[in-house]
Protein backbone atom coordinates (compact mmCIF):
# COMPACT_ATOMS: atom_id res chain seq x y z
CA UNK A 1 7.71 -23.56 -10.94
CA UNK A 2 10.89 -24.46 -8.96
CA UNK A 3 12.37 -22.48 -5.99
CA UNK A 4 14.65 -19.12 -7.06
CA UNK A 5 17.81 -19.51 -4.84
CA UNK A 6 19.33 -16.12 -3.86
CA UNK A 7 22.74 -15.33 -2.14
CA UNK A 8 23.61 -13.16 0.55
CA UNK A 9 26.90 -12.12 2.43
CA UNK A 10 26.33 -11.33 6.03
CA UNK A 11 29.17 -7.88 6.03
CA UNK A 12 27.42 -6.88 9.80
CA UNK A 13 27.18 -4.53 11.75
CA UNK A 14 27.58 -7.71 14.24
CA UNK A 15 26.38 -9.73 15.73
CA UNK A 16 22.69 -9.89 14.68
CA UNK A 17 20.12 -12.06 14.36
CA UNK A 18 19.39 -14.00 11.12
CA UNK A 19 15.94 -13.26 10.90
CA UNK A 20 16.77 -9.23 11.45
CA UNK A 21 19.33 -9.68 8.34
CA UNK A 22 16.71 -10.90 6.08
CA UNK A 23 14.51 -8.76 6.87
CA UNK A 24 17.13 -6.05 4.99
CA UNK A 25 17.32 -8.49 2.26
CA UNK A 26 13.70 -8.80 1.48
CA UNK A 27 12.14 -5.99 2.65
CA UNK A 28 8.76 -6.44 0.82
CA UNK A 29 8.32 -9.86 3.10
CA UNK A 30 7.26 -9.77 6.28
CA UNK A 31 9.42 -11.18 9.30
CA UNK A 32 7.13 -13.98 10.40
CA UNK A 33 6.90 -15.19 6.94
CA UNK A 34 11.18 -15.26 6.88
CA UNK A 35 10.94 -16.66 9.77
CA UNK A 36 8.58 -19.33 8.58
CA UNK A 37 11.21 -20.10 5.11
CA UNK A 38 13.75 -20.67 8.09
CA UNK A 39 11.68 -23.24 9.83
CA UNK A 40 11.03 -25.06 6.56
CA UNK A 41 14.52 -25.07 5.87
CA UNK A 42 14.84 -22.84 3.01
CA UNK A 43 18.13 -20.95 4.06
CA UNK A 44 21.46 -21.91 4.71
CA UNK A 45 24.53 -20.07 6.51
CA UNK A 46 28.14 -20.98 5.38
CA UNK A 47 26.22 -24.69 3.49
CA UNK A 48 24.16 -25.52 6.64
CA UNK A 49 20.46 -25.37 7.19
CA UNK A 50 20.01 -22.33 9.58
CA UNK A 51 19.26 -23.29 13.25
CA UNK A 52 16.47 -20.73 13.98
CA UNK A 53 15.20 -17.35 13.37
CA UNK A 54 17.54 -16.26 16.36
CA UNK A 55 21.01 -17.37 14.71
CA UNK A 56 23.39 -14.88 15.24
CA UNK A 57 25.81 -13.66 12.55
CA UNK A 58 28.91 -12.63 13.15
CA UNK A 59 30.32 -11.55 10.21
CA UNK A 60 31.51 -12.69 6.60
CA UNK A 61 28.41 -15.45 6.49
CA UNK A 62 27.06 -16.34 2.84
CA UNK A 63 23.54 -16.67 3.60
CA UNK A 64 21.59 -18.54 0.79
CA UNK A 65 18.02 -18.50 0.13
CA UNK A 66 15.29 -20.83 -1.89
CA UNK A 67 12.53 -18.38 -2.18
CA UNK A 68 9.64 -20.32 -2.91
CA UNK A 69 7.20 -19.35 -5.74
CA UNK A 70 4.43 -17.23 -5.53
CA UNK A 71 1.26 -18.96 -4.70
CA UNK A 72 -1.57 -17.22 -5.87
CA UNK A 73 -3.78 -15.34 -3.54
CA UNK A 74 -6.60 -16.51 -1.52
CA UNK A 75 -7.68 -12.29 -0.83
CA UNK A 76 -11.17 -11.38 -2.40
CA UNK A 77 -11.98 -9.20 -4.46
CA UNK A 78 -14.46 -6.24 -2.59
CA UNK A 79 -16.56 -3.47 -4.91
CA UNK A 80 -15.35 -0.67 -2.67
CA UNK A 81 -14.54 2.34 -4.22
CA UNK A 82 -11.23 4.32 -4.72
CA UNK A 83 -9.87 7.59 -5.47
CA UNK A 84 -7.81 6.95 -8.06
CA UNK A 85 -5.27 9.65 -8.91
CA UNK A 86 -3.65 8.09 -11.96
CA UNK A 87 -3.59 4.78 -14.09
CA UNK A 88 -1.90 3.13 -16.80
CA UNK A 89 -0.99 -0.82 -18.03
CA UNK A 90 1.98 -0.45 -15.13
CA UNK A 91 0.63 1.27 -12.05
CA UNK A 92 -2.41 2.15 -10.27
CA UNK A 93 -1.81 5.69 -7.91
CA UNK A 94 -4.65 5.61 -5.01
CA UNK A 95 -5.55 8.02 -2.49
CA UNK A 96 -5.68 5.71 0.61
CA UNK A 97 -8.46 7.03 3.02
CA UNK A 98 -7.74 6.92 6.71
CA UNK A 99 -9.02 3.93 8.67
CA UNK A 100 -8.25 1.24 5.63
CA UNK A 101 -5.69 -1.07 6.17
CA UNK A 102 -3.23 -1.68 3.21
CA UNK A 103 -3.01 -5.29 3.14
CA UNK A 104 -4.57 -8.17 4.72
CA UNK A 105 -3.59 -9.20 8.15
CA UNK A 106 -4.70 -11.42 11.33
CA UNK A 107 -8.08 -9.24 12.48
CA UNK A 108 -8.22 -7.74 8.90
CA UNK A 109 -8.68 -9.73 6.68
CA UNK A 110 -11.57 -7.77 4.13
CA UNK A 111 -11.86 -4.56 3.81
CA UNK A 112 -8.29 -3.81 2.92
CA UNK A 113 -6.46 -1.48 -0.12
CA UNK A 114 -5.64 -5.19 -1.51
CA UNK A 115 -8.96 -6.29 -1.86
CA UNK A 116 -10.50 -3.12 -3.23
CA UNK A 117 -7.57 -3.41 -5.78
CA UNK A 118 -8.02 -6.73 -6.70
CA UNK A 119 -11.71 -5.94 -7.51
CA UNK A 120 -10.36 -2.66 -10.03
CA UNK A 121 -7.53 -5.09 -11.67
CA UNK A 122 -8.46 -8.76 -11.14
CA UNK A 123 -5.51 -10.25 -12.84
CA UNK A 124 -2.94 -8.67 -10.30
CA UNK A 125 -3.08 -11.76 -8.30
CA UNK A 126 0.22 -12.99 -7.28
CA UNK A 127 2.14 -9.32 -7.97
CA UNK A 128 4.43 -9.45 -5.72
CA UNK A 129 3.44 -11.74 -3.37
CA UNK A 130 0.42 -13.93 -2.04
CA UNK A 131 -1.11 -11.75 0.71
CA UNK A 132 0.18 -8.58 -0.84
CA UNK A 133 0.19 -8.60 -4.72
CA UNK A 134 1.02 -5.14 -6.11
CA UNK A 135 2.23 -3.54 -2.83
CA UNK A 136 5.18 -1.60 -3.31
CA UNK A 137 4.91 0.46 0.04
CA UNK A 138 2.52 1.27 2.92
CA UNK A 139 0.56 3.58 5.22
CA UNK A 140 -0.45 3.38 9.05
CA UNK A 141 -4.04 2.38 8.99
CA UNK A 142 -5.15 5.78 9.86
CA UNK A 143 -2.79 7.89 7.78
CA UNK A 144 -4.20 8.72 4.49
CA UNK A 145 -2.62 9.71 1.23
CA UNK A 146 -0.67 8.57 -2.20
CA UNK A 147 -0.24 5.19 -2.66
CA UNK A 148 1.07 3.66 -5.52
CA UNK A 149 0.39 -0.14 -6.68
CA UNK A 150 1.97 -1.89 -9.32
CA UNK A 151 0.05 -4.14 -11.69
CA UNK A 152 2.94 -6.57 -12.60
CA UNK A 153 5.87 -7.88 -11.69
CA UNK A 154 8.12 -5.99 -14.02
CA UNK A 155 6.45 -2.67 -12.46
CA UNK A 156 6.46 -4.38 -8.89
CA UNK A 157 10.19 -5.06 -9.25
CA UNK A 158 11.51 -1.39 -10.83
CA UNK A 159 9.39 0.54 -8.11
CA UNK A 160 10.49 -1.34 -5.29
CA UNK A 161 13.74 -0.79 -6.51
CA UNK A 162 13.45 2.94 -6.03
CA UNK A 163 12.12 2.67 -2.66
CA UNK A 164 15.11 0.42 -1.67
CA UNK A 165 17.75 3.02 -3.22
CA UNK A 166 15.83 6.00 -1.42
CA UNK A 167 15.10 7.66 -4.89
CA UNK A 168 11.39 8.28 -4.28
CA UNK A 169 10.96 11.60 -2.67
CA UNK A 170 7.54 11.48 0.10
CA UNK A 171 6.26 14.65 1.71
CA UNK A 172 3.67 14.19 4.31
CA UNK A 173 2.06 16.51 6.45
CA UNK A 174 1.35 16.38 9.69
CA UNK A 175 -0.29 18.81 12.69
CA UNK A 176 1.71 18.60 15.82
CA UNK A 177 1.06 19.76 19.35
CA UNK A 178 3.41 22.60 20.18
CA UNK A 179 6.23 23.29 17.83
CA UNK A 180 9.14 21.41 17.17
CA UNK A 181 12.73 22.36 18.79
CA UNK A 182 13.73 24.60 15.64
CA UNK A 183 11.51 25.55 12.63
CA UNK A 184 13.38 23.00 10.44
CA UNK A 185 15.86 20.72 10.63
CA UNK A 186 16.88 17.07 10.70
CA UNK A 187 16.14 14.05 12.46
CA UNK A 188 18.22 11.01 12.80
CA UNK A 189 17.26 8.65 15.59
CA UNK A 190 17.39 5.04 15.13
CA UNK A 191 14.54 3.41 15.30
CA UNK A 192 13.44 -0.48 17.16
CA UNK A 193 10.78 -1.96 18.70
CA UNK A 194 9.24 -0.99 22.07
CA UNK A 195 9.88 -4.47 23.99
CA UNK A 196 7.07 -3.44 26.65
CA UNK A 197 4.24 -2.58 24.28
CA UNK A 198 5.01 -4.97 20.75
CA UNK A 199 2.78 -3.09 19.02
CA UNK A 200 4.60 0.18 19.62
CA UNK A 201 8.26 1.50 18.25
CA UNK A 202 10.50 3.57 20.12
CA UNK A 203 13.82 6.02 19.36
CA UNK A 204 16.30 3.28 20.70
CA UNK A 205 20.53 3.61 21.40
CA UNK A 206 22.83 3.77 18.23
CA UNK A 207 23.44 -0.19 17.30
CA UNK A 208 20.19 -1.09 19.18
CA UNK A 209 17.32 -0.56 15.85
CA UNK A 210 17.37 0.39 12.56
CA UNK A 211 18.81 3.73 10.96
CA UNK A 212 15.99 6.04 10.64
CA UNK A 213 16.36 9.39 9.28
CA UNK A 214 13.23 12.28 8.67
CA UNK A 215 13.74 16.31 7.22
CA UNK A 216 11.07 18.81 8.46
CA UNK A 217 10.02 22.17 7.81
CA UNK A 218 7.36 24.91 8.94
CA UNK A 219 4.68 25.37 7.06
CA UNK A 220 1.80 27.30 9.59
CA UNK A 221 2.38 28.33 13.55
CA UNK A 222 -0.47 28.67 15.10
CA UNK A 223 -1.00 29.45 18.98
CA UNK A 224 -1.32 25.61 19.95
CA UNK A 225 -0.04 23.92 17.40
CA UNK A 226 2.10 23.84 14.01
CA UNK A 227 1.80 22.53 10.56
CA UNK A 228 4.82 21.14 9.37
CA UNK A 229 6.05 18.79 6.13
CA UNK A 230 7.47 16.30 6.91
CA UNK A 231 10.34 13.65 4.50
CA UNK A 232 11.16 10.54 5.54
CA UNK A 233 14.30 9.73 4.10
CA UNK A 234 14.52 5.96 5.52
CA UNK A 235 11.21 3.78 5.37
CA UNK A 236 10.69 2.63 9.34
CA UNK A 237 7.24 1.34 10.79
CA UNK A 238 5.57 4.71 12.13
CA UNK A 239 8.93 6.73 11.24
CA UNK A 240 7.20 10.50 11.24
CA UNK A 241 4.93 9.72 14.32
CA UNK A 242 7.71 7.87 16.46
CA UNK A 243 10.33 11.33 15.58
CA UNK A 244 7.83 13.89 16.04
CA UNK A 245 7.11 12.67 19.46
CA UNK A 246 10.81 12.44 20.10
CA UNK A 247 11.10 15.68 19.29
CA UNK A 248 8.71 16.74 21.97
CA UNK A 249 5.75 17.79 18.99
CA UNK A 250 3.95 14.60 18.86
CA UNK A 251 0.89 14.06 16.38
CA UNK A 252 -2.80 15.91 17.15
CA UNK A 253 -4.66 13.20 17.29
CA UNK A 254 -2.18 10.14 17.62
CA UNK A 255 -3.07 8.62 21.08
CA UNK A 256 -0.12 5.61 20.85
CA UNK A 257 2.70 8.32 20.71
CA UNK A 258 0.82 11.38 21.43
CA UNK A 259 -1.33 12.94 23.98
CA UNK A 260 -4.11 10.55 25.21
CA UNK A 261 -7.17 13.31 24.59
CA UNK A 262 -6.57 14.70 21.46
CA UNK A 263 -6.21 18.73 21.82
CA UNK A 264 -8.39 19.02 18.58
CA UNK A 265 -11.89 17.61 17.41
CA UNK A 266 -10.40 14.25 15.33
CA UNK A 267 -10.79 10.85 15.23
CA UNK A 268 -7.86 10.08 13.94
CA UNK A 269 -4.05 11.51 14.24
CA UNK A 270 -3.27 14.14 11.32
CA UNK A 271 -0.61 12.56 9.49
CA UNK A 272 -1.36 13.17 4.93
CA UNK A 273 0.94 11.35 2.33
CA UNK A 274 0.48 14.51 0.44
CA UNK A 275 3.22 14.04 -2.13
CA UNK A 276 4.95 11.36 -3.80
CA UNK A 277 7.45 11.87 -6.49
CA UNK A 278 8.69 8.53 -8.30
CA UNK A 279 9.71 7.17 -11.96
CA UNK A 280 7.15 4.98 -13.76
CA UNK A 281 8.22 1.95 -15.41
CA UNK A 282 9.25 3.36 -18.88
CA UNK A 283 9.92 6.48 -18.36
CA UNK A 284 13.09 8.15 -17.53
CA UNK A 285 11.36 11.60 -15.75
CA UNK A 286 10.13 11.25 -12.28
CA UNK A 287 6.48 12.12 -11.76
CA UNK A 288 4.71 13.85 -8.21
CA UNK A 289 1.24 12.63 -7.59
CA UNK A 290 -0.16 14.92 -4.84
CA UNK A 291 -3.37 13.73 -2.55
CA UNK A 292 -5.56 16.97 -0.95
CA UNK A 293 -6.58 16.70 2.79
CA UNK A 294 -9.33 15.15 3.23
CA UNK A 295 -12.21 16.73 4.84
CA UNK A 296 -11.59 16.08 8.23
CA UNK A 297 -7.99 17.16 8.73
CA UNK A 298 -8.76 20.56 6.86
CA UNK A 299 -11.65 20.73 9.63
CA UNK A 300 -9.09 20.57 12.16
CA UNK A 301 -6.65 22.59 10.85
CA UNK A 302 -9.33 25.65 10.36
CA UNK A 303 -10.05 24.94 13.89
CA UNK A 304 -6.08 25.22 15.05
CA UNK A 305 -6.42 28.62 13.11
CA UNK A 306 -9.02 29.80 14.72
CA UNK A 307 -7.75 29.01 18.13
């Protein structure tokens, strides 16, 4: 199978770094691996093979690509059992326990949503991509929730499609220390990463990280804390989490943006994916698939009543 050459023109804002702009280009690839079809020399700027992942673009660039094919997987398939919420030929709708990782990475490499999947449909190898086939979107590690898988490419392609074009519609809900400022309202604080702690992001200047944009409303007040739903209407790495602590109402339970002693009995920060409302390949009517709370966080929030 040969390489599928894509094109690109680099409109800004500028300058910014090559790597960063293909990251917006291929959002279902991760940056190291862009990074990694730079160093092979796989992309071009203006006809020339790109310097390094740290090229900066200054505007009006045509940025080619040879995206090399899919390889087929090396993940496993593990037995370990899923929720499953719905199923047909196209997609496979899970809810995603807390504490699973979605997708093998360095430190996990079993245990993950991808290799329970692979083990419930063993010919989705190579959806997608090698490490990832059939993920369409994620979830923290400790956020549980609807997640939605596709089972082939034609699937894999029209969902991710939605999620690029913001016409999915997410609710999540999350238990937050104190109350936010008002008891809805709109957040829009650009988001980047923390360059003092890698693994953490941070609300950074306009121009500095990427637009990041979350609606909330009340649902419960309590004395301590507040239930609220939250809608992330951009897709940043720990979006809800990172703006609720922002706002001064950070997580119960989340101990990287939160309080370091969490105020309830949890082991884990109480953040659902309670709804998810998308088109299926097919169809032209959007369905909602809708994940309970699991035990634990329905513990807690009988607890925050009771307080």
């Amino acid at each position: 199978m040969s390489d599928r050459v894509v094109r690109f023109t680099f409109e800004g804002p500028a300058p910014q770094r090559l790597d960063r702009f293909l990251t917006q280009c291929f959002p279902n690839q991760s940056r190291s691996r862009l990074q990694a079809w730079i160093k092979e020399g796989l992309v071009t700027v203006n006809g020339r093979r790109a310097k390094k992942a740290g090229q900066m673009l200054e505007g009006g660039e045509t940025v080619e690509v040879r995206v090399p094919p899919v390889r087929p997987t090396e993940v496993q398939p593990e037995p370990i059992p899923l929720e499953i919420l719905f199923e047909n030929e196209d997609v496979l709708v899970v809810n995603k326990p807390a504490g699973m990782v979605v997708h093998p990475a360095p430190g996990n490499e079993s245990g993950t949503l991808v290799n329970a999947v692979l083990a419930h449909v063993p010919n989705l190898e190579g959806v997608g991509g090698m490490l990832r086939p059939g993920i369409v979107h994620r979830l923290d590690k400790d956020t549980s929730g609807v997640i939605i898988v596709a089972k082939n490419d034609r699937a894999h392609r029209f969902l991710q499609e939605q999620f690029k074009e913001r016409r999915t519609e997410k609710v999540y809900l999350a238990l937050v220390d104190g109350a936010p400022p008002t008891p809805r309202g709109r957040i829009e604080a650009p988001i980047g990463r923390d360059t003092t702690h890698r693994q953490r992001m941070k609300v950074v200047p306009s121009g500095k990280g990427r637009e990041a944009v979350t609606v909330y409303h009340t649902i419960e007040r309590f004395r301590e804390h507040t239930l609220l739903a939250a809608h992330p209407l951009t897709g940043r790495t720990h979006q809800i989490r990172v703006h609720l602590a922002f706002l001064g109402c950070p997580v119960v339970g989340d101990t990287v943006y939160g309080r370091r002693r969490p105020t309830l009995p949890l082991g884990r920060h109480f953040l659902h994916a309670y709804r998810l409302t998308i088109t299926l390949p097919g169809e032209d009517t959007p369905r909602t698939f809708e994940a309970p709370l699991p035990p634990e966080l329905q513990a807690a929030l009988e607890e925050a009543r009771r307080r």
